[in-house]
C-alpha atoms as a PDB file:
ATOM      1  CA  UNK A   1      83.270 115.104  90.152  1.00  0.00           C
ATOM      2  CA  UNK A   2      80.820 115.520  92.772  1.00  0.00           C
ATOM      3  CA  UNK A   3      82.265 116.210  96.947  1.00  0.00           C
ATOM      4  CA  UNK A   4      81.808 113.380  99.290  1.00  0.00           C
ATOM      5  CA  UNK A   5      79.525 114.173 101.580  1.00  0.00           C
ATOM      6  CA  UNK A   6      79.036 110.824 103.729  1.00  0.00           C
ATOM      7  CA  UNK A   7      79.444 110.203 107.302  1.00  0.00           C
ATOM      8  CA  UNK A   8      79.995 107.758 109.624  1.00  0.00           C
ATOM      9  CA  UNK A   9      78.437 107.210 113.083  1.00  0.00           C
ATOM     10  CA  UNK A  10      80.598 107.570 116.287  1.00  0.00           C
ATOM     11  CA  UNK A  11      77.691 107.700 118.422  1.00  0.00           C
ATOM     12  CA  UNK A  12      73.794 108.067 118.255  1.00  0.00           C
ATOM     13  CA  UNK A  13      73.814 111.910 118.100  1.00  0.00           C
ATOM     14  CA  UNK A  14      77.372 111.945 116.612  1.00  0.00           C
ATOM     15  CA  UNK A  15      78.903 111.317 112.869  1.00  0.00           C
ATOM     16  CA  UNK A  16      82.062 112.034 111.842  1.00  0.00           C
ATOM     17  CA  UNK A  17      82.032 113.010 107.799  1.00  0.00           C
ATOM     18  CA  UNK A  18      84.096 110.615 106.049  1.00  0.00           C
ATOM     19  CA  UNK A  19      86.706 113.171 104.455  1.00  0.00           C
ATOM     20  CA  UNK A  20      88.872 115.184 106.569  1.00  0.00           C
ATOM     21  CA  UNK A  21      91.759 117.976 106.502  1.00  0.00           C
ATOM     22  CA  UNK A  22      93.988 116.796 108.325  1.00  0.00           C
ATOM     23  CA  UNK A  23      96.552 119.391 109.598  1.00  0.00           C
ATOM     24  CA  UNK A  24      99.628 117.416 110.535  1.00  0.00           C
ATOM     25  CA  UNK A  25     102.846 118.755 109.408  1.00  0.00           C
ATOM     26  CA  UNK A  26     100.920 122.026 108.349  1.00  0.00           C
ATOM     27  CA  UNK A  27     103.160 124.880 109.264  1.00  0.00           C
ATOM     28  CA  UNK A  28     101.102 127.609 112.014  1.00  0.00           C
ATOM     29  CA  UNK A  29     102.306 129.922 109.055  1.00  0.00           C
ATOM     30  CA  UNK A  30     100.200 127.534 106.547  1.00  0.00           C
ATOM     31  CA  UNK A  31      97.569 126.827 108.539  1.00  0.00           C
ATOM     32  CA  UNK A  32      94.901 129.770 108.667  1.00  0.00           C
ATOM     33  CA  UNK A  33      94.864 130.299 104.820  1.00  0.00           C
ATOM     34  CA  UNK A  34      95.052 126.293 104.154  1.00  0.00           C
ATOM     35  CA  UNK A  35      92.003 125.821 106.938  1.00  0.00           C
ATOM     36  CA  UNK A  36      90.038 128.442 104.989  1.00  0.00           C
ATOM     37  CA  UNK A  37      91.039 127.080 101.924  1.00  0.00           C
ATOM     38  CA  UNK A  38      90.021 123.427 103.232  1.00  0.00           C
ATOM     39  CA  UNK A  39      86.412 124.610 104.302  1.00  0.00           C
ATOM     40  CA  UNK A  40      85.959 126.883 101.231  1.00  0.00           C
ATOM     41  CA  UNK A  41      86.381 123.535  99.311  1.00  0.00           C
ATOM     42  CA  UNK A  42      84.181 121.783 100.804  1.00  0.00           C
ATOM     43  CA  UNK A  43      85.703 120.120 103.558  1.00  0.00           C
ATOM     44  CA  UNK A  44      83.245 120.018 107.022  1.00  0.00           C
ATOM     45  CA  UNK A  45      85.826 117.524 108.983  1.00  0.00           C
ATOM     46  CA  UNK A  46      89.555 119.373 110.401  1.00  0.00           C
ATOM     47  CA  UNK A  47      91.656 117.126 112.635  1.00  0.00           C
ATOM     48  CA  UNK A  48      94.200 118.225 114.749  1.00  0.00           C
ATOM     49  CA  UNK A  49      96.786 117.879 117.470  1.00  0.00           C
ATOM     50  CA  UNK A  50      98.225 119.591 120.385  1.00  0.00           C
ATOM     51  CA  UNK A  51     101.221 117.886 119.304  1.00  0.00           C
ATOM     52  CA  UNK A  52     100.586 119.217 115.586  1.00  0.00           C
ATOM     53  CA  UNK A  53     101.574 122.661 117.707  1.00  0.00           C
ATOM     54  CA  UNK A  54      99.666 124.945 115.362  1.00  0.00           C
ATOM     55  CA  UNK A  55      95.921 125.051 116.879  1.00  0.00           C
ATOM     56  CA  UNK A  56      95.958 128.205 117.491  1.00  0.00           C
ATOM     57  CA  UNK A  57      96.265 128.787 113.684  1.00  0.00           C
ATOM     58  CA  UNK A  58      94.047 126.037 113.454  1.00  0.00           C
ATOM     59  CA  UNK A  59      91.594 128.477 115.059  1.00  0.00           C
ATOM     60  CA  UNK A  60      92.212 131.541 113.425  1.00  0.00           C
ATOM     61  CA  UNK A  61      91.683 129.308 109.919  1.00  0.00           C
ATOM     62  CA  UNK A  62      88.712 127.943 111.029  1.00  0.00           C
ATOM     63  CA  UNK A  63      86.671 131.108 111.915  1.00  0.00           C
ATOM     64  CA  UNK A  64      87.725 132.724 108.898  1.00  0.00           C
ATOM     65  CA  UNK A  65      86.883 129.892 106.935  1.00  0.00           C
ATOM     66  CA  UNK A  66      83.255 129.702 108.734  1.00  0.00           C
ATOM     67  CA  UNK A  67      82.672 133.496 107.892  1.00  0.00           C
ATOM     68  CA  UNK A  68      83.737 133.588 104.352  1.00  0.00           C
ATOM     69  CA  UNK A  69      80.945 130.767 103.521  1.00  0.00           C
ATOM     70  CA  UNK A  70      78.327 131.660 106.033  1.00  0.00           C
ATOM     71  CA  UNK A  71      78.679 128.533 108.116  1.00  0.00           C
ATOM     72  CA  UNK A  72      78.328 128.591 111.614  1.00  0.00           C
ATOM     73  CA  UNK A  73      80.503 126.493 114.351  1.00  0.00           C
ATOM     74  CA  UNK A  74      77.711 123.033 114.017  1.00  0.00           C
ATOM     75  CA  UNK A  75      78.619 122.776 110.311  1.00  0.00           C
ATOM     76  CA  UNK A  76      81.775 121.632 110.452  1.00  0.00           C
ATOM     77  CA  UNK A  77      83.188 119.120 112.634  1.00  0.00           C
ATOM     78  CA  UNK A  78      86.218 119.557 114.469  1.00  0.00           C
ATOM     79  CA  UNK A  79      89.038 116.923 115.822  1.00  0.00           C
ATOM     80  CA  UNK A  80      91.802 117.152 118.825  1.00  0.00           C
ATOM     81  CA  UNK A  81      93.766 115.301 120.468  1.00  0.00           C
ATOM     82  CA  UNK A  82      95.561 115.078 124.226  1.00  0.00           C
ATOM     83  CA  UNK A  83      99.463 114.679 124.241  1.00  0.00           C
ATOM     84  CA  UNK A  84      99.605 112.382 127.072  1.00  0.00           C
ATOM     85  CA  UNK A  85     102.864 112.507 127.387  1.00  0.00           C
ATOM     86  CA  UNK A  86     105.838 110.252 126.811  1.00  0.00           C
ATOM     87  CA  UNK A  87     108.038 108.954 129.010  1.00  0.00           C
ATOM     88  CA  UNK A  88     110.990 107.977 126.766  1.00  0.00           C
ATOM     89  CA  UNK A  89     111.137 111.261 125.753  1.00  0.00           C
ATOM     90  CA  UNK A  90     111.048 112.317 129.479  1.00  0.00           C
ATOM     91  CA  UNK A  91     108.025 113.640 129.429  1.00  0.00           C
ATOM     92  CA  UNK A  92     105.691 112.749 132.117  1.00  0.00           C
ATOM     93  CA  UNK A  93     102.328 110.730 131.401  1.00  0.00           C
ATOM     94  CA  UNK A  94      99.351 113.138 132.241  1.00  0.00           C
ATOM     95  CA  UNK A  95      97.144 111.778 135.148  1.00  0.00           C
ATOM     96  CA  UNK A  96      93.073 112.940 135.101  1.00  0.00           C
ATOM     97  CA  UNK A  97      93.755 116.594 135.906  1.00  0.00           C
ATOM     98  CA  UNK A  98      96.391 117.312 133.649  1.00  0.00           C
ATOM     99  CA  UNK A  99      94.750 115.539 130.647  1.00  0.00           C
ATOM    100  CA  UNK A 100      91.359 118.020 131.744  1.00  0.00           C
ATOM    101  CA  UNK A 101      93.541 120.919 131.684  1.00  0.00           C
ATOM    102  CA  UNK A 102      94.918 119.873 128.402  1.00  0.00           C
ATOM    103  CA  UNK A 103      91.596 120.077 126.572  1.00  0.00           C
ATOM    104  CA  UNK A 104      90.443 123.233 128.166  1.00  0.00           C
ATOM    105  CA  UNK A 105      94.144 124.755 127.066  1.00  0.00           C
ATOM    106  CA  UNK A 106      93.289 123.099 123.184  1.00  0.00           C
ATOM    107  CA  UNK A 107      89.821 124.409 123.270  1.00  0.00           C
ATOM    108  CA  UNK A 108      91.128 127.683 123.948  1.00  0.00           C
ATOM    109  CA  UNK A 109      93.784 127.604 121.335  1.00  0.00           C
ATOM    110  CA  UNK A 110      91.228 126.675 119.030  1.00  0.00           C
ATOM    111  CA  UNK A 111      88.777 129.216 120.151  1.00  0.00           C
ATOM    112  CA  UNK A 112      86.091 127.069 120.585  1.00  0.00           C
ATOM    113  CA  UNK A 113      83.913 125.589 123.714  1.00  0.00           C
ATOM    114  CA  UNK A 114      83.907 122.258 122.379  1.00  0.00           C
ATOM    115  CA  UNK A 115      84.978 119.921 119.929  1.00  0.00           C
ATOM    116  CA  UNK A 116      83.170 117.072 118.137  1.00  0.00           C
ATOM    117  CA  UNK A 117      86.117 114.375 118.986  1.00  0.00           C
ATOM    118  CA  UNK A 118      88.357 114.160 121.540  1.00  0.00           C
ATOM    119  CA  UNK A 119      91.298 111.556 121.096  1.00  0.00           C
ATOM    120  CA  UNK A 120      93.976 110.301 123.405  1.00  0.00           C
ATOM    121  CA  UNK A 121      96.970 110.561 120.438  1.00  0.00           C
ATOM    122  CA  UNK A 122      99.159 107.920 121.158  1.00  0.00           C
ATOM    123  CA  UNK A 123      98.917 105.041 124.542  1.00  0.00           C
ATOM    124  CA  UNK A 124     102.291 106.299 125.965  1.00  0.00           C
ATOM    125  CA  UNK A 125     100.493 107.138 129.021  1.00  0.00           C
ATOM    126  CA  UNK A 126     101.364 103.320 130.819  1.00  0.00           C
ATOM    127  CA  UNK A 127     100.183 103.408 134.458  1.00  0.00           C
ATOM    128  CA  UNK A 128      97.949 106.670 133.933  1.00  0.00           C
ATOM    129  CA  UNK A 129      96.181 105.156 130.633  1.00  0.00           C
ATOM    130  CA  UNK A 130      93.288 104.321 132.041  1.00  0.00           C
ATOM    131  CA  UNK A 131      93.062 107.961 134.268  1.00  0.00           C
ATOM    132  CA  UNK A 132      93.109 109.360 130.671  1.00  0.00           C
ATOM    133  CA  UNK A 133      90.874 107.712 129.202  1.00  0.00           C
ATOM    134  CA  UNK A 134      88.711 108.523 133.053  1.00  0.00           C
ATOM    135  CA  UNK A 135      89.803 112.111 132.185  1.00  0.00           C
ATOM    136  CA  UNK A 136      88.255 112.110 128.690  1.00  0.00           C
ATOM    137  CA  UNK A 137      85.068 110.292 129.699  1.00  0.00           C
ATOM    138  CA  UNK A 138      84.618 113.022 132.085  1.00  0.00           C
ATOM    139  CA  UNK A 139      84.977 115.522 129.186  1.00  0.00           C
ATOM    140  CA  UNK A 140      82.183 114.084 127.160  1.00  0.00           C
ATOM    141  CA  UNK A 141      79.622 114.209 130.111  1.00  0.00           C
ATOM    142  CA  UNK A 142      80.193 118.012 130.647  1.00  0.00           C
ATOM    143  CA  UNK A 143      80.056 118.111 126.941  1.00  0.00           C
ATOM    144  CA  UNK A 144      83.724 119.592 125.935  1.00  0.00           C
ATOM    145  CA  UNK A 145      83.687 116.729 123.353  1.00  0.00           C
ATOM    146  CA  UNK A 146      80.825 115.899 121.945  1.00  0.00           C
ATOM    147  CA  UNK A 147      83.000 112.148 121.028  1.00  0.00           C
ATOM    148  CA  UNK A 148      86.094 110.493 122.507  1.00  0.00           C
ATOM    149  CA  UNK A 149      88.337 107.838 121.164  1.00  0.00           C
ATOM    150  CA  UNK A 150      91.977 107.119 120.853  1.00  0.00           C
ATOM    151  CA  UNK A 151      94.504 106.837 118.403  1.00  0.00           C
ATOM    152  CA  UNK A 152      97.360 104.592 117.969  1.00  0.00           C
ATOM    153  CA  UNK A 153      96.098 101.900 120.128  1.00  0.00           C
ATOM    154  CA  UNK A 154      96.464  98.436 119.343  1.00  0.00           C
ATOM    155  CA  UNK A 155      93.822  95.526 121.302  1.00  0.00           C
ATOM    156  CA  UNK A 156      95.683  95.286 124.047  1.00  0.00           C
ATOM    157  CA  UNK A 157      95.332  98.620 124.888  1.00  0.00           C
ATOM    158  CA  UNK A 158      91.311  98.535 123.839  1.00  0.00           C
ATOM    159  CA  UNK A 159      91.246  95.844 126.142  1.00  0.00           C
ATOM    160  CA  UNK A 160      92.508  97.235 129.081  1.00  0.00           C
ATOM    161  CA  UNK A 161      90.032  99.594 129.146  1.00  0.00           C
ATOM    162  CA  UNK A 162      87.357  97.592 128.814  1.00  0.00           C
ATOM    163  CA  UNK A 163      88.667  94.962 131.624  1.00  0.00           C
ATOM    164  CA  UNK A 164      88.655  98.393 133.460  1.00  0.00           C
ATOM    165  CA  UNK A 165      84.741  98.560 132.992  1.00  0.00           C
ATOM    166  CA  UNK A 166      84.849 101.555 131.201  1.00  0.00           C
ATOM    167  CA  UNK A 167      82.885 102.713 128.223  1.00  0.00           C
ATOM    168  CA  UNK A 168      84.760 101.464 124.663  1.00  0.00           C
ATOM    169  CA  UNK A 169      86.198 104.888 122.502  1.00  0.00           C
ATOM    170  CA  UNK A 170      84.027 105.720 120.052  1.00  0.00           C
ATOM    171  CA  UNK A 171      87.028 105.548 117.273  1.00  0.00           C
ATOM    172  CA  UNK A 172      90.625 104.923 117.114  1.00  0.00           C
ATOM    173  CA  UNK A 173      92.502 107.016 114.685  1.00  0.00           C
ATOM    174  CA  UNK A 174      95.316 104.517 112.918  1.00  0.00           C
ATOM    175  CA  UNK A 175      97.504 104.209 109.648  1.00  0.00           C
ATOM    176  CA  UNK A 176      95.351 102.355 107.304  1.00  0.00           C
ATOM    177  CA  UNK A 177      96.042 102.308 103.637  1.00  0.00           C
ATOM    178  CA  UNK A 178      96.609  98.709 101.467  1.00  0.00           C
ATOM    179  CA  UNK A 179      99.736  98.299 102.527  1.00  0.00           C
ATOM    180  CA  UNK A 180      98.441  98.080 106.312  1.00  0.00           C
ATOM    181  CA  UNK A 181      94.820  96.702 106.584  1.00  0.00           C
ATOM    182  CA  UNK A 182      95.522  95.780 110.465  1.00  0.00           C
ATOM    183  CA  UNK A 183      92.191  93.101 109.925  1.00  0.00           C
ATOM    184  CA  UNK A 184      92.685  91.421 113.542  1.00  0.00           C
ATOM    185  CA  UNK A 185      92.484  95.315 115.215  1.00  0.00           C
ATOM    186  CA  UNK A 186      89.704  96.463 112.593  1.00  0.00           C
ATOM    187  CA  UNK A 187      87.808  92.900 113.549  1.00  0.00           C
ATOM    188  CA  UNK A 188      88.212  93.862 117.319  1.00  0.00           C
ATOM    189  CA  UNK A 189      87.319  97.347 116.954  1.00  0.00           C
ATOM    190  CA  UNK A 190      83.846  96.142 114.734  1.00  0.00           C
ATOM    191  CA  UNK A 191      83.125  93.845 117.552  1.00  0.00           C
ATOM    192  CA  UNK A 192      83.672  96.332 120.073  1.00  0.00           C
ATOM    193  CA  UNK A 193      81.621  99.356 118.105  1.00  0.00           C
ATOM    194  CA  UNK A 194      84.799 101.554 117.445  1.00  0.00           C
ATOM    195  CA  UNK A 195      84.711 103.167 114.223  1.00  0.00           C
ATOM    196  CA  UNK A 196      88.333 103.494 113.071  1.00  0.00           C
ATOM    197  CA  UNK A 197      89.371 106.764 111.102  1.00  0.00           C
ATOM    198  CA  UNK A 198      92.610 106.400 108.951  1.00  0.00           C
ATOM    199  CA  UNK A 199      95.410 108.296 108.264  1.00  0.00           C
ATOM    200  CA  UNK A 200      98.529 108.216 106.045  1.00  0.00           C
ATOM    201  CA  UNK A 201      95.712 106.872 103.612  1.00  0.00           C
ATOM    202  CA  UNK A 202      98.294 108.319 101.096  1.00  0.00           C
ATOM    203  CA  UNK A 203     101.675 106.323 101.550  1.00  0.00           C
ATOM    204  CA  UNK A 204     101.582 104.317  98.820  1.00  0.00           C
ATOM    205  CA  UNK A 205     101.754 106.804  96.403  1.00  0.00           C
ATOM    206  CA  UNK A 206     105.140 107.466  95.363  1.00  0.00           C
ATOM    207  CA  UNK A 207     104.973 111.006  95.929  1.00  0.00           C
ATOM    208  CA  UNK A 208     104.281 110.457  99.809  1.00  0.00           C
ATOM    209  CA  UNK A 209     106.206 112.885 102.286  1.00  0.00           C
ATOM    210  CA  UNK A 210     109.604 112.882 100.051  1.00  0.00           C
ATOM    211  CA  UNK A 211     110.311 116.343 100.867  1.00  0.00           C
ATOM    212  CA  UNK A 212     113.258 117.357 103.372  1.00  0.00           C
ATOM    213  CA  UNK A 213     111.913 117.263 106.785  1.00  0.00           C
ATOM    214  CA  UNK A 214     109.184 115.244 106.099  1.00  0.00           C
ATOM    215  CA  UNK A 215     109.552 111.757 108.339  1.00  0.00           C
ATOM    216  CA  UNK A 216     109.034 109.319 105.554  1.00  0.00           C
ATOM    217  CA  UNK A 217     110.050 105.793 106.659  1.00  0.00           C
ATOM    218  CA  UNK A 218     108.929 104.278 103.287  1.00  0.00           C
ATOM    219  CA  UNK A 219     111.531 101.545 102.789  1.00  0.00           C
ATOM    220  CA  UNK A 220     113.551 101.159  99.352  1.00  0.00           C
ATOM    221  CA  UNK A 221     111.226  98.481  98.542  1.00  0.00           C
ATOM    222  CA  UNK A 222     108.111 100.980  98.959  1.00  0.00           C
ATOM    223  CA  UNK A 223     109.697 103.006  96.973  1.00  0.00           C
ATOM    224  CA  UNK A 224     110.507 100.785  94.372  1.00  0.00           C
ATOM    225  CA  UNK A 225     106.464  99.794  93.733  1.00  0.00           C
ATOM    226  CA  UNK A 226     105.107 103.060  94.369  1.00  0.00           C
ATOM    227  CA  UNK A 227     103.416 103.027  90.981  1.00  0.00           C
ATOM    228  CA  UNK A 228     101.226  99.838  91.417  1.00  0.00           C
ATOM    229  CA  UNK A 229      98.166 102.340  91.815  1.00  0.00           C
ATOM    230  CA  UNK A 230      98.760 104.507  88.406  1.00  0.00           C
ATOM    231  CA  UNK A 231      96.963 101.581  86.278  1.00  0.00           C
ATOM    232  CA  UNK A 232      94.471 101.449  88.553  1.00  0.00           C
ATOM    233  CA  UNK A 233      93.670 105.083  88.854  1.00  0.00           C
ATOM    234  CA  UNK A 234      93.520 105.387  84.824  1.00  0.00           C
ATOM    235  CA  UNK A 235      90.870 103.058  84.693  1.00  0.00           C
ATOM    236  CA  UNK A 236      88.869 105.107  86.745  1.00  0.00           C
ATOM    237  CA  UNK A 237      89.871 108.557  85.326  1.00  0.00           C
ATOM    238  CA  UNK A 238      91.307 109.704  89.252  1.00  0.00           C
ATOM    239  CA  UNK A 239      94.288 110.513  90.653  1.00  0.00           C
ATOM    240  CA  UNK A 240      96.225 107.948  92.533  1.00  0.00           C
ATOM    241  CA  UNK A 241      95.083 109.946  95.624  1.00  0.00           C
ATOM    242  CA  UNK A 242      91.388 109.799  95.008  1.00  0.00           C
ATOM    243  CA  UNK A 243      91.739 106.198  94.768  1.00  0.00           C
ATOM    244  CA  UNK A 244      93.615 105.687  97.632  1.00  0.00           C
ATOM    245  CA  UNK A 245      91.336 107.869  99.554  1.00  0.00           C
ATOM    246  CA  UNK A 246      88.138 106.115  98.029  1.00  0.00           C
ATOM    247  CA  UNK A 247      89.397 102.492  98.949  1.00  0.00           C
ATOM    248  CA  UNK A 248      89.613 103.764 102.788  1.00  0.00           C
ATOM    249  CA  UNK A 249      85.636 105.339 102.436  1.00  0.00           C
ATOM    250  CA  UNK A 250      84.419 102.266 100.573  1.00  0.00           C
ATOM    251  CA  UNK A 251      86.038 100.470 103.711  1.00  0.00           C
ATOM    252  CA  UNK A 252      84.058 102.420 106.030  1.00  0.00           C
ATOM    253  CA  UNK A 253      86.807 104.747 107.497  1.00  0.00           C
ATOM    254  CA  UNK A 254      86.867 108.337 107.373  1.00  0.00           C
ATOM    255  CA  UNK A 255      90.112 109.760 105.632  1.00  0.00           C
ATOM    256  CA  UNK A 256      92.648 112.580 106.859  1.00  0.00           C
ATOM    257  CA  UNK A 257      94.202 113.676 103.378  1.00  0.00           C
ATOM    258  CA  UNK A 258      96.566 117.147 103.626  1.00  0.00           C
ATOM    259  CA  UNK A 259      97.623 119.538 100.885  1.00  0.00           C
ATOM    260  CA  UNK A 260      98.511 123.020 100.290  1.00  0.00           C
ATOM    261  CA  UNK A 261      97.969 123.032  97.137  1.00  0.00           C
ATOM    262  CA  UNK A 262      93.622 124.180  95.975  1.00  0.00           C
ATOM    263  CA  UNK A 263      93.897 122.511  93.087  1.00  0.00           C
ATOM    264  CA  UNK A 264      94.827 118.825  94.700  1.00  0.00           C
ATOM    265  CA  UNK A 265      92.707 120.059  97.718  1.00  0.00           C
ATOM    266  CA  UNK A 266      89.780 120.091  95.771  1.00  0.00           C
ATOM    267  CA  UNK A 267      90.274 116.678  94.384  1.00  0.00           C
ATOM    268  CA  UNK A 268      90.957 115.025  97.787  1.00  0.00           C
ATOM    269  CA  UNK A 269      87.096 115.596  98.521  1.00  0.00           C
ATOM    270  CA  UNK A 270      85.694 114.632  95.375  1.00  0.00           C
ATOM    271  CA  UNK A 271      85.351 111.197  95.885  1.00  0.00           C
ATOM    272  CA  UNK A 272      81.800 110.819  95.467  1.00  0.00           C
ATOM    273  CA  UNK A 273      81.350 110.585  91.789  1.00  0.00           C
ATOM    274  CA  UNK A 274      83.123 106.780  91.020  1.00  0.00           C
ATOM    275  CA  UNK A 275      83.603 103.321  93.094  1.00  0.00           C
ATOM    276  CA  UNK A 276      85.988 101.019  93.009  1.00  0.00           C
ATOM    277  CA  UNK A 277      84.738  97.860  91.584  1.00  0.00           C
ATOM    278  CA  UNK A 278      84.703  94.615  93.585  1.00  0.00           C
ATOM    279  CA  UNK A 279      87.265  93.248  91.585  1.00  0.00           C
ATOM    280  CA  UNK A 280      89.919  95.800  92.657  1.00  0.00           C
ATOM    281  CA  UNK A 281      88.515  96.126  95.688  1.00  0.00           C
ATOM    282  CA  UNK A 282      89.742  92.429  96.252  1.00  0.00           C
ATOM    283  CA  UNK A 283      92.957  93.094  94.629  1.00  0.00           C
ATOM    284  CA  UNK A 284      94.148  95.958  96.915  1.00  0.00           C
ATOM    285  CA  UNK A 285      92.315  93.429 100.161  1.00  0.00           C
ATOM    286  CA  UNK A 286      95.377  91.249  98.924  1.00  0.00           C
ATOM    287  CA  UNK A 287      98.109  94.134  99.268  1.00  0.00           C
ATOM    288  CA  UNK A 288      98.490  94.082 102.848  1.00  0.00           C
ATOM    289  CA  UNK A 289     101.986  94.765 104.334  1.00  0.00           C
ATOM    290  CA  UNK A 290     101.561  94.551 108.008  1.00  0.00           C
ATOM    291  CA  UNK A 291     101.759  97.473 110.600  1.00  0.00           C
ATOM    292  CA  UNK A 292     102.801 100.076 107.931  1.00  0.00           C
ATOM    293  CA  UNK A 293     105.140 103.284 108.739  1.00  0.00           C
ATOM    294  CA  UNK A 294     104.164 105.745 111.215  1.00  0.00           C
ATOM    295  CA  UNK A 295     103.029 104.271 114.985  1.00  0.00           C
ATOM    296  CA  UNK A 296     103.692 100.414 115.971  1.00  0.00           C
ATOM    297  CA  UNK A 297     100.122 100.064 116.985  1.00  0.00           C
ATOM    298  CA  UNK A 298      99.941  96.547 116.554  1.00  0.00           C
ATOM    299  CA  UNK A 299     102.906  96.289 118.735  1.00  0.00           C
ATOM    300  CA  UNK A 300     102.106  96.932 122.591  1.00  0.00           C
ATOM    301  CA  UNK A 301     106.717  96.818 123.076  1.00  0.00           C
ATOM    302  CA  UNK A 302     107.056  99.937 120.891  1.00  0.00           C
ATOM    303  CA  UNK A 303     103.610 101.538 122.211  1.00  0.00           C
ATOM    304  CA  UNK A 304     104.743 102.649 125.682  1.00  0.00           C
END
């Protein structure tokens, strides 16, 4: 099966390929061998997170990973994000200089004087939001991020920003899979020229973060019907995986998916040689749960 190589546009001068590695929960122990591994497959999209606390890894895997293939920094296109702080935790919202500061201390972590998307990882900022998002506007004119967006924010938040008569993001990063399809905040974000990019695309599957440690939230009843894609997947001779993944592309979002292992790696970025019919398509349209597992971003109570 042939590796997807499509992108989506973020800006004029700007695409984001559809298939990502995404590096959450990857250990910094994991992470320079698995970011090697990622871009020796095929992958040319890594996302990750200050919060993810292994960029520095992140980095080391990435610059081995361009010099074992011969790539050079422009080939492959890398995420991060700003924590912006949170203050249930007691952790203080970062205002405009502090969210500056963060990049510059990611980019060095990452070793790198710029990265293709910038993204404000959760709206727990409250009455600095907005000097974030100022902060990370700021960043794209002196070219630190070539893109900005958010992630985790629901309309509410979108709209603030433009009643603020700012420039929109250029994405927001949210859980998307068939069991949340979030059509009101996709609708909004279409309108608005946001391209979304999903993660968890993988919950469904039964097999979804069930190891000690892991943070899965799937409910009993989740549990209980994590099969309904098996069928489904047969017909097309995939994995439940590739499916899953393929429904979000065929959607128009780019996908996050994570593994350590090469072998299910590999097949996370194949995706190019089948479609899903319109048929199923319309079956899995019919699926939708609500707001899904990980962030309450169609809640604005549980996003501050």
């Amino acid at each position: 099966m042939t590796l997807m190589t499509q992108s989506f546009p973020l800006t004029s001068n700007v695409s984001i390929p559809a298939v990502g590695y995404g590096t959450y929960l990857v250990s910094p122990e994991d992470a320079p061998a698995a970011i090697e591994a990622a871009i020796t497959a095929g992958y040319r999209h890594i996302d990750t997170a200050s919060g993810y606390r292994n960029e520095v890894e992140v980095g080391e895997g990435l610059r081995n990973g361009l010099a074992a293939n011969g790539l050079s920094r422009k080939d492959v296109f890398v995420t991060a994000k700003l924590w912006p702080g949170n203050p249930a935790w007691g952790d203080a919202p970062k205002g405009f200089d502090e969210t500056i500061a963060a990049c510059d201390d990611s980019l060095e972590k990452l070793g790198l004087d710029y990265v293709d998307l910038y993204l404000i990882h959760a709206p727990y900022g409250g009455a600095e939001r907005l000097n974030e998002w100022r902060a990370l506007l700021e960043l794209k004119a002196s070219g630190k991020a070539r893109s900005i967006g958010v992630s985790n924010f629901n309309e509410d938040h979108l709209e603030e920003i433009k009643a603020a008569g700012l420039s929109m993001p250029d994405a927001n990063q949210i859980e998307l899979h068939p069991w949340s399809q979030k059509p009101d905040l996709l609708a909004y974000m279409r309108a608005n020229a946001i391209a979304p990019i999903a993660y968890s695309s993988l919950v469904p599957l039964s097999t979804w973060r069930t190891e000690p440690g892991q943070d899965s939230a799937k409910t009993e009843e989740m549990r209980a019907d994590g099969h309904v894609f098996a069928g489904m997947a047969e017909k097309y001779g995939v994995t439940e995986a590739q499916l899953l993944l393929r429904w979000g592309v065929q959607n128009g979002y780019a996908v996050l998916p994570k593994s350590l292992n090469p072998e299910r790696m590999a097949q996370n970025i194949a995706l190019a040689g089948f479609e899903i019919d319109a048929e199923d398509m319309a079956r899995m349209a019919g699926m939708d749960r609500g707001d899904g597992v990980a962030w309450a971003s169609g809640d604005p109570s549980k996003a501050e």
